[in-house]
C-alpha atoms as a PDB file:
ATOM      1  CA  UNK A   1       0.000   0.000   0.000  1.00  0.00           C
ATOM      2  CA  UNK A   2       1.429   3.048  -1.202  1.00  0.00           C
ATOM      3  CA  UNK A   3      -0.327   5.602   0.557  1.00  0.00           C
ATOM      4  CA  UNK A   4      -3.763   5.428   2.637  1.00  0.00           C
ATOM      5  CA  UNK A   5      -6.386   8.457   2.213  1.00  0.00           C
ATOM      6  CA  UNK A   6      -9.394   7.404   4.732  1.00  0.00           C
ATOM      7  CA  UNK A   7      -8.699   6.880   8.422  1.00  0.00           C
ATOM      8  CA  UNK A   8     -11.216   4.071   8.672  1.00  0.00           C
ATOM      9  CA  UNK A   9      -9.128   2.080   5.685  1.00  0.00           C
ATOM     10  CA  UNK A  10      -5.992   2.696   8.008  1.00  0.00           C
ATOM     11  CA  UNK A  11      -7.898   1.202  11.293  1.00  0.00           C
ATOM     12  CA  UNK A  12      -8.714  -1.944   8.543  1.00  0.00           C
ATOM     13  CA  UNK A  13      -4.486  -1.443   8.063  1.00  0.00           C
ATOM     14  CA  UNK A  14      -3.899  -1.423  11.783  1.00  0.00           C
ATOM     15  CA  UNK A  15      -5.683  -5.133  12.260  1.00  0.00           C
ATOM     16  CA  UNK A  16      -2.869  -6.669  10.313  1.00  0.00           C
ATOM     17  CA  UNK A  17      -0.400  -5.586  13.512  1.00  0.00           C
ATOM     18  CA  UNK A  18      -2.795  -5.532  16.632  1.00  0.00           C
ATOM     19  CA  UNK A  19      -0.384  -8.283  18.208  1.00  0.00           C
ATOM     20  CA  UNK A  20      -1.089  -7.554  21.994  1.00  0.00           C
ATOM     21  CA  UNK A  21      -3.066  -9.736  24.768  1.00  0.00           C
ATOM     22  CA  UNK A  22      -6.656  -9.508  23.941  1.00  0.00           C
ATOM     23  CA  UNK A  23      -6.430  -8.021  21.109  1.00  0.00           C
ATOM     24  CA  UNK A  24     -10.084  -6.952  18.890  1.00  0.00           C
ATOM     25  CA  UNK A  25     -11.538  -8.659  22.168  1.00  0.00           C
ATOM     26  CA  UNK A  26     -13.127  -5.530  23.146  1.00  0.00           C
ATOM     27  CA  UNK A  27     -12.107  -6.549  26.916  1.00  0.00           C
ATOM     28  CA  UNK A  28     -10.734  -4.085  29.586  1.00  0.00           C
ATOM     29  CA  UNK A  29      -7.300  -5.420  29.532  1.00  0.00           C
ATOM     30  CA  UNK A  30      -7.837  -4.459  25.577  1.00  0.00           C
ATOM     31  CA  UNK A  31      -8.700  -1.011  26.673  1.00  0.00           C
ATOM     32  CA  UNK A  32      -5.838  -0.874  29.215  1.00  0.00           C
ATOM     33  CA  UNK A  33      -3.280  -1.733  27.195  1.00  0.00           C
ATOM     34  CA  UNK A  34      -4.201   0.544  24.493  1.00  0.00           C
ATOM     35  CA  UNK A  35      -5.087   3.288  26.542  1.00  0.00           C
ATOM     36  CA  UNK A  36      -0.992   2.812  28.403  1.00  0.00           C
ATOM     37  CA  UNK A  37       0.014   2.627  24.618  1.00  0.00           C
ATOM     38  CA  UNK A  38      -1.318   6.132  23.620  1.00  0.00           C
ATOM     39  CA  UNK A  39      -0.010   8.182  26.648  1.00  0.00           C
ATOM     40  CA  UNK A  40       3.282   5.654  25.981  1.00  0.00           C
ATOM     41  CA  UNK A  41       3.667   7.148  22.699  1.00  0.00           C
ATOM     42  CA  UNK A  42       1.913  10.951  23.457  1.00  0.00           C
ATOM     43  CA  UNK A  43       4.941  11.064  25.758  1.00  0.00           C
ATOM     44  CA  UNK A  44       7.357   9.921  23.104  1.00  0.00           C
ATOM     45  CA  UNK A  45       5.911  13.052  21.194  1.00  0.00           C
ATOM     46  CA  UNK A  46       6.177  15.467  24.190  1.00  0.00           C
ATOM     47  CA  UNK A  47       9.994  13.999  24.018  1.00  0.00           C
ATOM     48  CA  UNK A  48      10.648  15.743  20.411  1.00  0.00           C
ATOM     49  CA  UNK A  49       9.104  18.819  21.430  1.00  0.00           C
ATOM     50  CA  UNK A  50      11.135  19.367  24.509  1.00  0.00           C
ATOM     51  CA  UNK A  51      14.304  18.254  22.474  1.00  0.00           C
ATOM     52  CA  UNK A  52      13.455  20.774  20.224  1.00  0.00           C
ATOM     53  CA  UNK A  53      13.397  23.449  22.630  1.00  0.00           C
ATOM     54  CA  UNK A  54      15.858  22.207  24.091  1.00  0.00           C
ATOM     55  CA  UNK A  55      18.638  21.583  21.424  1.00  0.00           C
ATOM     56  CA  UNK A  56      16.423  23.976  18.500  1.00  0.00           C
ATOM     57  CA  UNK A  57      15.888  21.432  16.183  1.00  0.00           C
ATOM     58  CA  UNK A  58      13.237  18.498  14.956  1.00  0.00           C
ATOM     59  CA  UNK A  59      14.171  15.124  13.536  1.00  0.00           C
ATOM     60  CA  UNK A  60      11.193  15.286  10.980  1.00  0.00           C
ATOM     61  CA  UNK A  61      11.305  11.377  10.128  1.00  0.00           C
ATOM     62  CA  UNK A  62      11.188  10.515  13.639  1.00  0.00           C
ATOM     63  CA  UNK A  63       8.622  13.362  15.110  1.00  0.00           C
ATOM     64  CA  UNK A  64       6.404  12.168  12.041  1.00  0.00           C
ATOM     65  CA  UNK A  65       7.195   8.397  13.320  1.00  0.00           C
ATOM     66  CA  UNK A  66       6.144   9.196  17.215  1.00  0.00           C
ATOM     67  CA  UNK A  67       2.957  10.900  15.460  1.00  0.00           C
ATOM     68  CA  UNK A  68       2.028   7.151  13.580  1.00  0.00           C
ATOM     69  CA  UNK A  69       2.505   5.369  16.806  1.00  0.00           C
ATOM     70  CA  UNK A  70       0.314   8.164  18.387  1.00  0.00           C
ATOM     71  CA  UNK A  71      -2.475   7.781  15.553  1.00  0.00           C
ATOM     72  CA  UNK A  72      -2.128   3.733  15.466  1.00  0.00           C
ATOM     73  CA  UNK A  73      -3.382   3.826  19.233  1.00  0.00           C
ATOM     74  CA  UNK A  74      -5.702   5.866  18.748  1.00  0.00           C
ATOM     75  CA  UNK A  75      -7.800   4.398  15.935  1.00  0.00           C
ATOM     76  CA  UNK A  76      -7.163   0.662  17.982  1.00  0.00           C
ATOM     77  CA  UNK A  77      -8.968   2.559  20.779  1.00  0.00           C
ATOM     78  CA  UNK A  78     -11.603   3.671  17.960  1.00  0.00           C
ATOM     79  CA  UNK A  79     -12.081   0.066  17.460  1.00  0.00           C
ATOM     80  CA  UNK A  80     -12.834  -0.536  20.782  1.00  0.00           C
ATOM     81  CA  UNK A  81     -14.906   1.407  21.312  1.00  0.00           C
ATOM     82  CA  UNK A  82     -17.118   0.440  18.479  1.00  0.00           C
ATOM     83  CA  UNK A  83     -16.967   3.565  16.609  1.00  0.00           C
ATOM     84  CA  UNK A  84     -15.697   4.222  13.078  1.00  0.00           C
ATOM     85  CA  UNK A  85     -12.243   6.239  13.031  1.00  0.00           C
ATOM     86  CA  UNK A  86     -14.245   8.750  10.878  1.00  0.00           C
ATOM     87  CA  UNK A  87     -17.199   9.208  13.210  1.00  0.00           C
ATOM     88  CA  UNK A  88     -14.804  10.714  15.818  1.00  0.00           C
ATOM     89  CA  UNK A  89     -13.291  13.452  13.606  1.00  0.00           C
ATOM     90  CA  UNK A  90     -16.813  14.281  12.430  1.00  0.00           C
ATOM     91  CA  UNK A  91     -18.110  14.851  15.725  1.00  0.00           C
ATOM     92  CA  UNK A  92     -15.080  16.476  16.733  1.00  0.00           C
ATOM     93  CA  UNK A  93     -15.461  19.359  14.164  1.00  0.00           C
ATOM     94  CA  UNK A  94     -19.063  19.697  14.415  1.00  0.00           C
ATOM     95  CA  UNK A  95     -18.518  20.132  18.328  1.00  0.00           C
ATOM     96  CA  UNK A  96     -15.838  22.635  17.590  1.00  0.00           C
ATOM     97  CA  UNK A  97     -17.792  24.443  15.236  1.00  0.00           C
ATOM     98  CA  UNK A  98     -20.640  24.459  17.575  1.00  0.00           C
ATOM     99  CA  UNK A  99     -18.237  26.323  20.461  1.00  0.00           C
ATOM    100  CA  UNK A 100     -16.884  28.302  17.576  1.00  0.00           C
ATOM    101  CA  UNK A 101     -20.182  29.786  16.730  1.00  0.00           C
ATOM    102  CA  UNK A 102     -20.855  30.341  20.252  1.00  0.00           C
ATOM    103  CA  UNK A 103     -17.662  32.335  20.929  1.00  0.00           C
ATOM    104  CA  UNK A 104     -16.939  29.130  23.317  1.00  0.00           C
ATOM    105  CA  UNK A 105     -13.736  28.209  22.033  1.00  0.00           C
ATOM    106  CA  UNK A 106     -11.730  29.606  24.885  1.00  0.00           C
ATOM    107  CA  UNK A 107     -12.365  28.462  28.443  1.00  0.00           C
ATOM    108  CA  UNK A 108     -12.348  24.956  30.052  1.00  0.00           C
ATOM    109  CA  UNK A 109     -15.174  22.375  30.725  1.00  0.00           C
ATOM    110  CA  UNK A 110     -16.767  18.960  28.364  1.00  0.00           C
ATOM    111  CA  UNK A 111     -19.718  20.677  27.612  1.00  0.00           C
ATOM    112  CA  UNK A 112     -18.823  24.186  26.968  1.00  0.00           C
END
């Protein structure tokens, strides 16, 4: 595959290397280990960043790396849950439109 375009045919990619305990089982120690994965690899990405401050410089291959590991967790956890990849980033941008229109962008709280 030379390049993937939809986010849902990536989670279909991602099945071909979900080789963990319980994996697809939709089980908590599924969740868990998932879950551990994504803040595993979020702080891999918070690593570059404070390199790059640090030192003033990015390592594009490997930032963009961190980023896939970051993305490959996520749309496992997408599977979990039972919900397409693409649902997610829909709902996503329709929220954030919502608190857009609303001049509720700014500020904290779930249901701003």
């Amino acid at each position: 595959m030379d390049r993937i375009y939809d986010i849902d045919d990536y989670l279909l990619e991602t099945e071909k290397t979900a080789i963990y305990p319980q994996a697809s089982s939709r089980s908590t120690e599924e969740v868990t280990y998932l879950a551990l994965g994504l803040v595993g690899e979020s702080g891999e990405v918070a690593e570059k960043v404070k390199k790059l401050i640090r030192d003033g410089n990015l390592d594009q291959d490997l930032f963009k790396k961190e980023l896939g590991d970051v993305f490959w967790y996520l749309v496992r956890l997408c599977q979990w849950a039972g919900v397409h990849p693409s649902e997610v980033l829909t709902s996503n941008i329709i929220k954030l439109k919502d608190r857009q229109n609303r001049n509720k962008l700014h500020g904290s709280g779930d249901t701003r």
